[in-house]
Protein backbone atom coordinates (compact mmCIF):
# COMPACT_ATOMS: atom_id res chain seq x y z
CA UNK A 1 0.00 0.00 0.00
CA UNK A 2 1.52 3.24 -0.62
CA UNK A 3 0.82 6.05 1.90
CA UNK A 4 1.42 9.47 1.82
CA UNK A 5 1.61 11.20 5.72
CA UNK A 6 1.35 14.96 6.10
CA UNK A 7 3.05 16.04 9.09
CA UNK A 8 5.59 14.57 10.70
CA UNK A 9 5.01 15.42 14.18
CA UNK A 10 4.62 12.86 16.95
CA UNK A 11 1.13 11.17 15.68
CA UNK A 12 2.60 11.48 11.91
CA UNK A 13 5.99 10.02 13.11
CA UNK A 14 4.75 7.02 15.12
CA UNK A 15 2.44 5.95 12.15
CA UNK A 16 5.10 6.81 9.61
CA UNK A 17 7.49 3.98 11.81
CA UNK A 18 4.39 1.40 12.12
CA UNK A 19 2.95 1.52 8.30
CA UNK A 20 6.69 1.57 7.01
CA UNK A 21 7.55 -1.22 9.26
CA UNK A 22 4.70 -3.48 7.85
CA UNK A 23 6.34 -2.97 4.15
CA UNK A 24 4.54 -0.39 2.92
CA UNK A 25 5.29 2.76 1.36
CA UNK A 26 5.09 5.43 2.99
CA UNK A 27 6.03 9.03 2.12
CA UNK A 28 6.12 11.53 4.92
CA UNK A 29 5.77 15.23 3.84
CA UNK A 30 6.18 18.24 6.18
CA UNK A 31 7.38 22.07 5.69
CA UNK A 32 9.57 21.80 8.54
CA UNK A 33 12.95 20.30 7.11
CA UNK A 34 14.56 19.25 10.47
CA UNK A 35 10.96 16.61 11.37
CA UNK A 36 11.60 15.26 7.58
CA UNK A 37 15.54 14.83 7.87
CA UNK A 38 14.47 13.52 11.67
CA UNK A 39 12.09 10.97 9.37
CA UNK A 40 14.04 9.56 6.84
CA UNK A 41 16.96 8.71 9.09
CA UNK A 42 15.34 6.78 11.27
CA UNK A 43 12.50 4.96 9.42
CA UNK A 44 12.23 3.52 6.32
CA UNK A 45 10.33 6.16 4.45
CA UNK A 46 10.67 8.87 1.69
CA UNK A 47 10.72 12.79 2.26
CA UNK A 48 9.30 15.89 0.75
CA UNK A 49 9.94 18.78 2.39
CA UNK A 50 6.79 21.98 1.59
CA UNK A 51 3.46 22.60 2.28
CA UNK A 52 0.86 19.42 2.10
CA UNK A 53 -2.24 21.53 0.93
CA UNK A 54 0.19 22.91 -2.27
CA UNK A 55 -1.00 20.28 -5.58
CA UNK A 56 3.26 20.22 -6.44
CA UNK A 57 3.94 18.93 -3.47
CA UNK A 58 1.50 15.86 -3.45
CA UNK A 59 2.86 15.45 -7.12
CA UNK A 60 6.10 14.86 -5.66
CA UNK A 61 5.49 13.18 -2.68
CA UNK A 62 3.93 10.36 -5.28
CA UNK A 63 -0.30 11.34 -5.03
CA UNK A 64 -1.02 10.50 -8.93
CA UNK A 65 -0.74 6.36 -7.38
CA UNK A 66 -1.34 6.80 -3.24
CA UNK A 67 -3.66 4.91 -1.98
CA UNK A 68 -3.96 7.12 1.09
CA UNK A 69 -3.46 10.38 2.57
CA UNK A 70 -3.24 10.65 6.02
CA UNK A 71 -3.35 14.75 6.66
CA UNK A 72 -2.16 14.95 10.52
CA UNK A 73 -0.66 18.54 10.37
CA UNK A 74 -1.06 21.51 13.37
CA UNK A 75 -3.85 23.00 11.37
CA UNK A 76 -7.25 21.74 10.58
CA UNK A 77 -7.36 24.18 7.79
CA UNK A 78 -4.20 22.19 6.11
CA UNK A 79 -5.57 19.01 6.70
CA UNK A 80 -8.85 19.77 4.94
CA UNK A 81 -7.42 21.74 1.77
CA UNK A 82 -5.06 18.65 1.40
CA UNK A 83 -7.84 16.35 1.96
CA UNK A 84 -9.60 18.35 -0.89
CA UNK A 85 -6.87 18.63 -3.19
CA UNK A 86 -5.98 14.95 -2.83
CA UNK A 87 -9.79 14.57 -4.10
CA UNK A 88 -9.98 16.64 -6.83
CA UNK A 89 -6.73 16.38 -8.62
CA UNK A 90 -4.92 13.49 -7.70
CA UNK A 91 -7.91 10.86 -7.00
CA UNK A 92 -6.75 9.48 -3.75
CA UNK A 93 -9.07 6.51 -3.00
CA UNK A 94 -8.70 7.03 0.94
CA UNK A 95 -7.92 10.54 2.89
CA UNK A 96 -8.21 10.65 6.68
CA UNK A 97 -8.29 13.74 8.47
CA UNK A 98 -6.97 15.29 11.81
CA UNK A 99 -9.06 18.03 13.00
CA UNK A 100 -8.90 19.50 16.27
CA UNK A 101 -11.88 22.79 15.94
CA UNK A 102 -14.97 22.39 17.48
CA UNK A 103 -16.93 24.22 15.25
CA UNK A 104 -15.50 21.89 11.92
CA UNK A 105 -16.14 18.86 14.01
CA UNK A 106 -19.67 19.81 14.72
CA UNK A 107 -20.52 20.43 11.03
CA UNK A 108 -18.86 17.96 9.82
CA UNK A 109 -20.38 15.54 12.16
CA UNK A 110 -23.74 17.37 11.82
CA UNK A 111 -23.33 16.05 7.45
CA UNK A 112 -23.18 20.00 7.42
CA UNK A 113 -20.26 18.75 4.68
CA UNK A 114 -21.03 16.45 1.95
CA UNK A 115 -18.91 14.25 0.82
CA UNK A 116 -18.53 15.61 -2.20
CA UNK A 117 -18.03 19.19 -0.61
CA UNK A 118 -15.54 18.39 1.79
CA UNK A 119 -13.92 14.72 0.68
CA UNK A 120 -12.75 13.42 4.12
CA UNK A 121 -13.57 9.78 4.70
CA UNK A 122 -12.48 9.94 8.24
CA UNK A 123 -12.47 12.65 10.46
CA UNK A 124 -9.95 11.79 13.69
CA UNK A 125 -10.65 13.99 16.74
CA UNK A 126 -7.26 14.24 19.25
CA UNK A 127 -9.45 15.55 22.05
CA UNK A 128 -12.76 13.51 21.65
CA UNK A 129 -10.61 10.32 21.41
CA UNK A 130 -8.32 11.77 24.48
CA UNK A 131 -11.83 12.54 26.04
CA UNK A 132 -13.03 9.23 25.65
CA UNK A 133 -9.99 7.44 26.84
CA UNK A 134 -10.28 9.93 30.31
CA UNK A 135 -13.69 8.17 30.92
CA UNK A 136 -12.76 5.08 30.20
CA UNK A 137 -9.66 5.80 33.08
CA UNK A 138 -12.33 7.02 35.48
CA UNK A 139 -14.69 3.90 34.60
CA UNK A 140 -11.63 1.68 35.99
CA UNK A 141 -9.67 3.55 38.40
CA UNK A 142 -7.89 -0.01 39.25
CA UNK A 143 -6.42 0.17 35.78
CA UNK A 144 -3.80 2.12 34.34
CA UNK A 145 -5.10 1.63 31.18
CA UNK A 146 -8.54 0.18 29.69
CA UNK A 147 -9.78 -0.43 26.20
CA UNK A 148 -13.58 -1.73 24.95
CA UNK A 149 -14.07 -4.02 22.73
CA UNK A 150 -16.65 -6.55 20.86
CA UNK A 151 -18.70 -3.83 21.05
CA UNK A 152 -18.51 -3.37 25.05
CA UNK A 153 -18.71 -7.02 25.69
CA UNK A 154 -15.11 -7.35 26.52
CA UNK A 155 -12.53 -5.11 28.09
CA UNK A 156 -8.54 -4.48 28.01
CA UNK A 157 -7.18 -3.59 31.44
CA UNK A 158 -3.90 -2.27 32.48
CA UNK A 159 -2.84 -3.61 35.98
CA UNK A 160 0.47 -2.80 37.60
CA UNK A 161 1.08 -5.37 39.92
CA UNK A 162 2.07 -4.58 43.49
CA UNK A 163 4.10 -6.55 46.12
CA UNK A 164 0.73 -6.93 47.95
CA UNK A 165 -0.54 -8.88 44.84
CA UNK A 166 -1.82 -12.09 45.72
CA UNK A 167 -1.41 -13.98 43.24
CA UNK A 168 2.72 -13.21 42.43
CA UNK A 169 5.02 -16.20 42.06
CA UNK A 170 1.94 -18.17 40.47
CA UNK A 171 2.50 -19.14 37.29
CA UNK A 172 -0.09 -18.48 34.75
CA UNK A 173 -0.76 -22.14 34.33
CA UNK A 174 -1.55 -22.06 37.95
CA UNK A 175 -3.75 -19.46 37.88
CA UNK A 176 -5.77 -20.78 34.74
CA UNK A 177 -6.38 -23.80 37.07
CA UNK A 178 -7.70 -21.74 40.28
CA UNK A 179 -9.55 -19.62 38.79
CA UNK A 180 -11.19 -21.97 35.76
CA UNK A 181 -14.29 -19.90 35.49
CA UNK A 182 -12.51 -16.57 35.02
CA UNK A 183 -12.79 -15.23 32.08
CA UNK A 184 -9.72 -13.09 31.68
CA UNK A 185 -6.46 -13.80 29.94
CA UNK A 186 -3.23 -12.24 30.81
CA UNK A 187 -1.80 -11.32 27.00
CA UNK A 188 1.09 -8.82 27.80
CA UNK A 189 3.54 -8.49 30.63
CA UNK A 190 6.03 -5.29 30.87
CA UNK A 191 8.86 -5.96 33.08
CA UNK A 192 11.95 -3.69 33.78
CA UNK A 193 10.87 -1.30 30.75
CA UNK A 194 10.59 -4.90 28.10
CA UNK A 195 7.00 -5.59 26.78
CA UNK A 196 6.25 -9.56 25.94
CA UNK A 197 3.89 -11.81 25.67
CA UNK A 198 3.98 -14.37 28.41
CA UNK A 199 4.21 -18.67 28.31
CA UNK A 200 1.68 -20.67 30.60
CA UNK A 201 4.56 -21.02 32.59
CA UNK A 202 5.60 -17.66 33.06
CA UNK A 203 5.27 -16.12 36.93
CA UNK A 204 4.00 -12.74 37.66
CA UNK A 205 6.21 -10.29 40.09
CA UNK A 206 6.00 -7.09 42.04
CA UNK A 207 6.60 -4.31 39.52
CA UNK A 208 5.20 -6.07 36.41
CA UNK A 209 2.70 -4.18 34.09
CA UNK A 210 0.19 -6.61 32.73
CA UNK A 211 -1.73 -6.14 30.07
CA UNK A 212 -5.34 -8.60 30.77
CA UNK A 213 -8.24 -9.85 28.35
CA UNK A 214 -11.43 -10.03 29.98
CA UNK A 215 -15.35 -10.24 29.57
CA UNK A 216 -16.85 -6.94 31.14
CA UNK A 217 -19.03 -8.49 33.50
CA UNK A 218 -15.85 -10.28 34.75
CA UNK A 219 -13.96 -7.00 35.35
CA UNK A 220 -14.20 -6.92 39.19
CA UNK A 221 -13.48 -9.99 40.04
CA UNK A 222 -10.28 -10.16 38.00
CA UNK A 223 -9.51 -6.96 39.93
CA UNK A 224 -10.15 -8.70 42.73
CA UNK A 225 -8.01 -11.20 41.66
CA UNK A 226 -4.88 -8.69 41.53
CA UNK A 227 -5.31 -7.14 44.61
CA UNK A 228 -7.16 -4.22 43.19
CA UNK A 229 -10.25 -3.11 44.04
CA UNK A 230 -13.32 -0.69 41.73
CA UNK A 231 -13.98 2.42 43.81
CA UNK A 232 -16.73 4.47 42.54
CA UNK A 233 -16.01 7.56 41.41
CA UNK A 234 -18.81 10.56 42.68
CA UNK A 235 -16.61 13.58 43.45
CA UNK A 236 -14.31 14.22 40.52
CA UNK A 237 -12.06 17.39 39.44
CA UNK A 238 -10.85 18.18 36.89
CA UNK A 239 -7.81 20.48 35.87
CA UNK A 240 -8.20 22.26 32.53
CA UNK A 241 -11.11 23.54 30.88
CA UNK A 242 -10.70 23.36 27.57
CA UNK A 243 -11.89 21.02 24.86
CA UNK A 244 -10.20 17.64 26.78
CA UNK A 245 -11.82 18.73 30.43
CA UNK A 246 -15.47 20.13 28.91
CA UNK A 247 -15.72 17.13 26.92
CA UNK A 248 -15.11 14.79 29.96
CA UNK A 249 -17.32 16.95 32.21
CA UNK A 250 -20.20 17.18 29.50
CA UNK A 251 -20.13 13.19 29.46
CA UNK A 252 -20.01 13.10 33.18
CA UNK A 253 -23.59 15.08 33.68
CA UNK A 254 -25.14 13.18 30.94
CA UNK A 255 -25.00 9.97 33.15
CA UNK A 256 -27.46 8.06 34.53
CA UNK A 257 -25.54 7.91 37.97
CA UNK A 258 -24.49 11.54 39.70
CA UNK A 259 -21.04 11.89 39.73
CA UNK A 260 -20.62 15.89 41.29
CA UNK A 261 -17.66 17.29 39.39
CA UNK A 262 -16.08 20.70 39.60
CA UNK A 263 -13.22 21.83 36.86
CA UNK A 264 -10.43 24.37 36.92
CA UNK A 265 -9.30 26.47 34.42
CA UNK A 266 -6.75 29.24 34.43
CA UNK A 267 -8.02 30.96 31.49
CA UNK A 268 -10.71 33.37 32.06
CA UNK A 269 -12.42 33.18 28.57
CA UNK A 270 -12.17 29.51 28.43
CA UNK A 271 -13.48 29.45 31.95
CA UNK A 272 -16.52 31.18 31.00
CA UNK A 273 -16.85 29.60 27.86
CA UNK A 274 -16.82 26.08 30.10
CA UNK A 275 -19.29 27.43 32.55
CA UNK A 276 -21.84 28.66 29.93
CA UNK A 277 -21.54 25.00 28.27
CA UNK A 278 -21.92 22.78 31.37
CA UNK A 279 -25.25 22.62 33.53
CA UNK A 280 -24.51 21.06 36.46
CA UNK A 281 -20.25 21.42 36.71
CA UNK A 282 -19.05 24.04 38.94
CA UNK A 283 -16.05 25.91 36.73
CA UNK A 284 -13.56 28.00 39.16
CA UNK A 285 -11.33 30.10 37.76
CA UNK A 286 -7.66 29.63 39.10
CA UNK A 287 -4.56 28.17 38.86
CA UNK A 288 -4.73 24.32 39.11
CA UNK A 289 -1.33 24.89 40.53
CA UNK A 290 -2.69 26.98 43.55
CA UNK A 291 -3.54 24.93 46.51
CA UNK A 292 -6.26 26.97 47.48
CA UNK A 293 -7.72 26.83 44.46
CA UNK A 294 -7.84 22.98 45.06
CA UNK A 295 -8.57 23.00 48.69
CA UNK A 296 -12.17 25.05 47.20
CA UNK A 297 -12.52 22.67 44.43
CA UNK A 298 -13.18 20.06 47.75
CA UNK A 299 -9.89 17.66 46.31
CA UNK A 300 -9.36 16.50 50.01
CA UNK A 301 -12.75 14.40 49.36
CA UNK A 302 -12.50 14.10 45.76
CA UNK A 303 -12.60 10.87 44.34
CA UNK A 304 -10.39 11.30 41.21
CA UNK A 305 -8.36 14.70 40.23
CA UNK A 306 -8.29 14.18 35.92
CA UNK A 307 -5.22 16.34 34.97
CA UNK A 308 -5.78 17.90 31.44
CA UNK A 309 -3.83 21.77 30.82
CA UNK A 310 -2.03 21.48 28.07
CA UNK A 311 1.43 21.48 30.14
CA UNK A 312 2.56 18.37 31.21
CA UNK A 313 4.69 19.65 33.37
CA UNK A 314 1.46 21.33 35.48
CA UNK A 315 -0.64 18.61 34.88
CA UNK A 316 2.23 15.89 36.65
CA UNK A 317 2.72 18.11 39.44
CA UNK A 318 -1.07 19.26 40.37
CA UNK A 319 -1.50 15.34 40.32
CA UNK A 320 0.94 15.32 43.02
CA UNK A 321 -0.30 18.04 45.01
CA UNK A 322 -4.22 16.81 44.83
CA UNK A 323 -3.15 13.21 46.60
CA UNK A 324 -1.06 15.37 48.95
CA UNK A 325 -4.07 17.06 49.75
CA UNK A 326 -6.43 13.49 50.19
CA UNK A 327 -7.22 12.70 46.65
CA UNK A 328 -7.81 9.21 46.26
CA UNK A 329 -6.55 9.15 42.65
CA UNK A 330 -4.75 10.86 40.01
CA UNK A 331 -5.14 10.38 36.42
CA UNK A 332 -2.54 12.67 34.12
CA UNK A 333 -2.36 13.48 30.70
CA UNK A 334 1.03 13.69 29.59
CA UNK A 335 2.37 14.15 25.91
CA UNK A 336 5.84 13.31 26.55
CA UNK A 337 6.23 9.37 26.52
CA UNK A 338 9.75 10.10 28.02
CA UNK A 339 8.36 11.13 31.25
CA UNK A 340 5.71 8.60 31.81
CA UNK A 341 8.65 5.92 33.59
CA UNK A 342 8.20 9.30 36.21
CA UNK A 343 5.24 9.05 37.30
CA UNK A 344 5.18 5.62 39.18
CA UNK A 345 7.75 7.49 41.58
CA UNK A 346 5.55 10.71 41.44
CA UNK A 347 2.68 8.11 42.93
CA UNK A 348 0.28 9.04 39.49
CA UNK A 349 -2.41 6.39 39.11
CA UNK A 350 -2.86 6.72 35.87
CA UNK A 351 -1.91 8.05 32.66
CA UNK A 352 -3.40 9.00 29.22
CA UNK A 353 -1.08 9.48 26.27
CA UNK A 354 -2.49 11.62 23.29
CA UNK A 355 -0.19 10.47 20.98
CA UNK A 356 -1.33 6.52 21.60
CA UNK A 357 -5.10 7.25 21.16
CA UNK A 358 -4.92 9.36 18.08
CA UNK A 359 -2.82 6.60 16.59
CA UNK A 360 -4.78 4.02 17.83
CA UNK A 361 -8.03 5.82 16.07
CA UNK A 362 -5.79 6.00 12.96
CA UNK A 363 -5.03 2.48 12.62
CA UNK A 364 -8.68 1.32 13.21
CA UNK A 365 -9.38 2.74 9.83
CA UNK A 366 -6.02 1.78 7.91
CA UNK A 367 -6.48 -1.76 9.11
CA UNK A 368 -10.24 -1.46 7.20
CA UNK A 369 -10.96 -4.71 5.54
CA UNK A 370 -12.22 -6.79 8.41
CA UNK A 371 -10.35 -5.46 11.08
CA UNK A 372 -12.89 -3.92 13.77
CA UNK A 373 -10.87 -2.46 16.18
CA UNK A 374 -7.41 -1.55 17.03
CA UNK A 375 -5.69 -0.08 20.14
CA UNK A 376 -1.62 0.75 20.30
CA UNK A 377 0.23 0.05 23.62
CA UNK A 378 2.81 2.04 24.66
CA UNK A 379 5.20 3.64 22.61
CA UNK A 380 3.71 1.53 19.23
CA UNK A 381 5.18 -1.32 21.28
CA UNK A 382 2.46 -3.58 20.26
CA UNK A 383 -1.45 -3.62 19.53
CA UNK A 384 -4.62 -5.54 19.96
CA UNK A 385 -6.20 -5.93 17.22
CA UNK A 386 -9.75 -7.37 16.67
CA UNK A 387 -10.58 -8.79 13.63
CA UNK A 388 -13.42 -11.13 11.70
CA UNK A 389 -11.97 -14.49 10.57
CA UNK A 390 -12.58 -15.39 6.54
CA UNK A 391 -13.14 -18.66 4.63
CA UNK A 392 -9.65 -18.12 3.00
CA UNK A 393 -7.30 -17.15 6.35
CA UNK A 394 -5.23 -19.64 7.42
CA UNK A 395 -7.01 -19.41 10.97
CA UNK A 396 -10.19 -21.01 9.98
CA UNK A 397 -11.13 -24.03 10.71
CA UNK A 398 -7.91 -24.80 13.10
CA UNK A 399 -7.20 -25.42 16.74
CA UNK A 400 -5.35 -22.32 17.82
CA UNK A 401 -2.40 -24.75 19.08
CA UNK A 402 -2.04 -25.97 15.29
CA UNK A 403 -2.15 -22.28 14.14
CA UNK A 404 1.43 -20.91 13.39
CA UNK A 405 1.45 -17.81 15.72
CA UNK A 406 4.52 -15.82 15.91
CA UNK A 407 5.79 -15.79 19.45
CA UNK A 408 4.95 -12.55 20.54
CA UNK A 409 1.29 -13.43 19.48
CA UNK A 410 -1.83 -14.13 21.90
CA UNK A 411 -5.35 -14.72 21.26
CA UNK A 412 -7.08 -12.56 23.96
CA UNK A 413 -10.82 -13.90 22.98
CA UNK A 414 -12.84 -15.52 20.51
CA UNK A 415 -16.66 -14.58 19.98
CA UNK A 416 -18.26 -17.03 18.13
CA UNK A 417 -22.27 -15.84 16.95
CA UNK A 418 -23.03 -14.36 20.80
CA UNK A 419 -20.92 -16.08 22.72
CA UNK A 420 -17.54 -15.55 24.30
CA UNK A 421 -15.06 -17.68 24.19
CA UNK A 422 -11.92 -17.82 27.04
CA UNK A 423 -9.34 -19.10 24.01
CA UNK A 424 -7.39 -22.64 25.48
CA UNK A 425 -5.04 -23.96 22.55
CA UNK A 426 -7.53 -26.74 22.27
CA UNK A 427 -10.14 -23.83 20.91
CA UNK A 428 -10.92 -24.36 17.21
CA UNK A 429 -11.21 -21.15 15.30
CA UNK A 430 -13.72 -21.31 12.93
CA UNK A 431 -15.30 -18.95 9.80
CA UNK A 432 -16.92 -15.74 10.78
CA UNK A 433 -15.71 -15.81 14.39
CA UNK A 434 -14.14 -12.68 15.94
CA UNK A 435 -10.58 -12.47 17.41
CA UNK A 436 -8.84 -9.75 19.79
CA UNK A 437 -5.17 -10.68 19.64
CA UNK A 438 -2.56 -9.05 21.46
CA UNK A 439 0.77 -8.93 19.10
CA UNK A 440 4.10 -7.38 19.10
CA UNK A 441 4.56 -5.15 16.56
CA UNK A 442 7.33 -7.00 14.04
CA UNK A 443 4.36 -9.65 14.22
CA UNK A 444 1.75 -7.18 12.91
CA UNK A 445 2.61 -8.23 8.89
CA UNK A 446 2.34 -11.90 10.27
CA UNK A 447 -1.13 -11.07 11.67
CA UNK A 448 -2.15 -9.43 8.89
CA UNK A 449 -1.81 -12.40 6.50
CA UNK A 450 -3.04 -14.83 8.92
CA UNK A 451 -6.41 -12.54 8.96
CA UNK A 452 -6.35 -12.15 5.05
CA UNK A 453 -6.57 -7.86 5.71
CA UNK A 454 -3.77 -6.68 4.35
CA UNK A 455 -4.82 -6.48 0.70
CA UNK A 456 -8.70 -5.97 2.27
CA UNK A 457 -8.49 -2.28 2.87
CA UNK A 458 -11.08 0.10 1.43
């Protein structure tokens, strides 16, 4: 497949190093000459230095035969015009979109634009999909990090595994055995700063991040399990009022159950722009920094603090201030994957990385054909990827321990019609069943072929 990427900031970069690292070709284009150079010498990709939006450009960055355009520049307005010229003079089958306005989103949304007005075939939102991901942290404050899928049925959980664990020194066999009902999986282990996939005779130890596969109704008691327990979450404040924190808030009041939040925001206009949207959120106007700002915001008997300026530097230390003050936990959104390994030490519960959910939202539509959902771990360490087995992939029809799986490979769950399936390597995988599996990502190409997607998608 040949891809061109427009901007090669962090969300261009990382899917720039995971589409050129499946064998495709990828051209990166950006007007900033230093993020190209910083492109082509580390990944395997071509470079064209200009504007994306400008039809010479495309030309040379190879649009006359690209499959797909993936417009991720700073400015919406870019990203549409090249969306639009990729259209109209170059034909590109597929053009995906970042856009980070309000106002575009909601018209665009709205079918304000027409397709043949505005030709985006995906629009990606960086702060509804960072949004989104916040709620999903506050749905499992056990977790460090938590991901839906087969359509809710089924959930991803992040569990970092302290020495009061009590299940540590148990091998997974072991635990397979005890707990033969549970449906839950353990699919990735991160130990000392190495992801893997884990043998049946692996052990778990203090310190480990685990990465578990689990129905949804089973959720607690694999907490349990862990040593980690659900708290609800009623009292919940949040730091930073702009599109990230109104979003979050705006969800909160439009649920069933009353969760009381309160949100601060240093800006005045954005402030009162949050306070005129929101019905039932108290918005203060202060410095999340300011500890009497928090101590009015009630984060002594707050539930959660969600940290979401656009500093990470503010939002990691407010974090640390708030359970200072009593919080019970701390959820942080930090841009910088370099100081996330901080964080543990800094006693932050959780954290949300914008980078890994934009790409995540990105590759659910590359990976097209019959690939349903995908979610990147980490630093595009690895991904789970769920996917609809066809008559011609090697998978069907097969017992999953006669199915040549590359090693860092694991099949998380199968649903088969309506029911859910805890894989064992005696589990046949047949036609029309639906896979999560949690791979590495030199195995994605692998995957790929064993699913039949690769040449699947548009």
């Amino acid at each position: 497949m040949k891809v061109i990427i427009c901007g090669a900031g962090q969300v261009g970069w990382q899917i720039a190093r995971q589409l050129s690292g499946e064998k495709n070709d990828v051209t990166v284009v950006d007007n900033n000459p230093d993020l190209v150079r910083r492109a082509t010498d580390t990944l395997d990709v071509q470079g064209v230095e200009g504007f994306a939006s400008y039809p010479d450009i495309l030309d040379k960055a190879g649009a006359r035969d690209a499959d797909m355009i993936i417009a991720a520049t700073h400015s919406d307005e870019v990203n549409m015009v090249t969306c639009q010229v990729a259209h109209s003079v170059f034909n590109v089958p597929r053009k995906i979109a970042r856009l980070r306005a309000q106002s575009y989103l909601t018209a665009i949304y709205s079918d304000l634009y027409r397709r043949d007005h505005m030709p985006i075939d995906v629009v990606i939102s960086p702060e509804k999909e960072v949004a989104e991901a916040a709620l999903r942290r506050l749905a499992a404050p056990a977790a460090f990090d938590t991901q839906a899928f087969f359509g809710g049925s089924a959930q991803l959980l992040g569990i970092s595994l302290s020495e009061h664990c009590p299940v540590l020194n148990t091998s997974l066999r072991e635990l397979t055995d005890l707990f033969s009902t549970l449906r839950a999986i353990v699919v990735g282990v991160r130990r000392e700063g190495v992801l893997f996939s884990p043998d049946a005779d692996d052990q778990l130890f203090a310190g480990d991040d685990i990465y578990i596969f689990t129905h949804s109704k089973d959720v607690t008691r694999t907490l349990e399990i862990f040593g980690k327990t659900n708290r609800k979450q009623e009292r919940v404040v949040i730091l930073g009022g702009g599109n990230v924190g109104l979003g979050v808030a705006k969800a909160l009041e439009q649920r069933t159950e009353r969760v009381r939040a309160k949100v601060i925001e240093k800006n005045r206009k954005i402030a009162e722009k949050a306070a005129d949207s929101l019905e039932r959120t108290i918005v203060l106007h202060g410095d999340a920094l300011d500890a009497e700002v928090l101590s009015e915001a009630g984060i002594s008997r707050a539930d959660a603090v969600l940290c979401v300026t656009d500093d990470d530097k503010v939002n990691m230390l407010s974090a640390v201030r708030a359970k200072q003050a009593g919080c019970t936990m701390a959820i942080c959104l930090v841009n910088d994957p370099s100081l996330v390994p901080v964080l543990t030490a800094l006693d932050i519960d959780a954290h949300i990385n914008p980078r890994a959910t934009t790409v995540s939202s990105i590759l659910r539509h590359i990976r097209h054909g019959r690939v349903r959902n995908v979610y990147s771990i980490g630093d595009g360490e690895a991904e789970v990827i769920e996917a609809q087995v066809l008559s011609t992939s090697p998978l069907s029809g097969h017992r999953i321990r006669d199915i040549a799986f590359p090693e860092g490979v694991l099949v998380g769950a199968v649903m088969h019609g309506d029911k859910f399936i805890k894989p064992t390597s005696e589990t046949r995988i047949e036609e029309g069943d639906v896979l999560t599996l949690f791979c590495l990502a030199k195995d994605v190409p692998e995957v790929e072929r064993l699913l039949q997607v690769s040449i699947d998608y548009f």
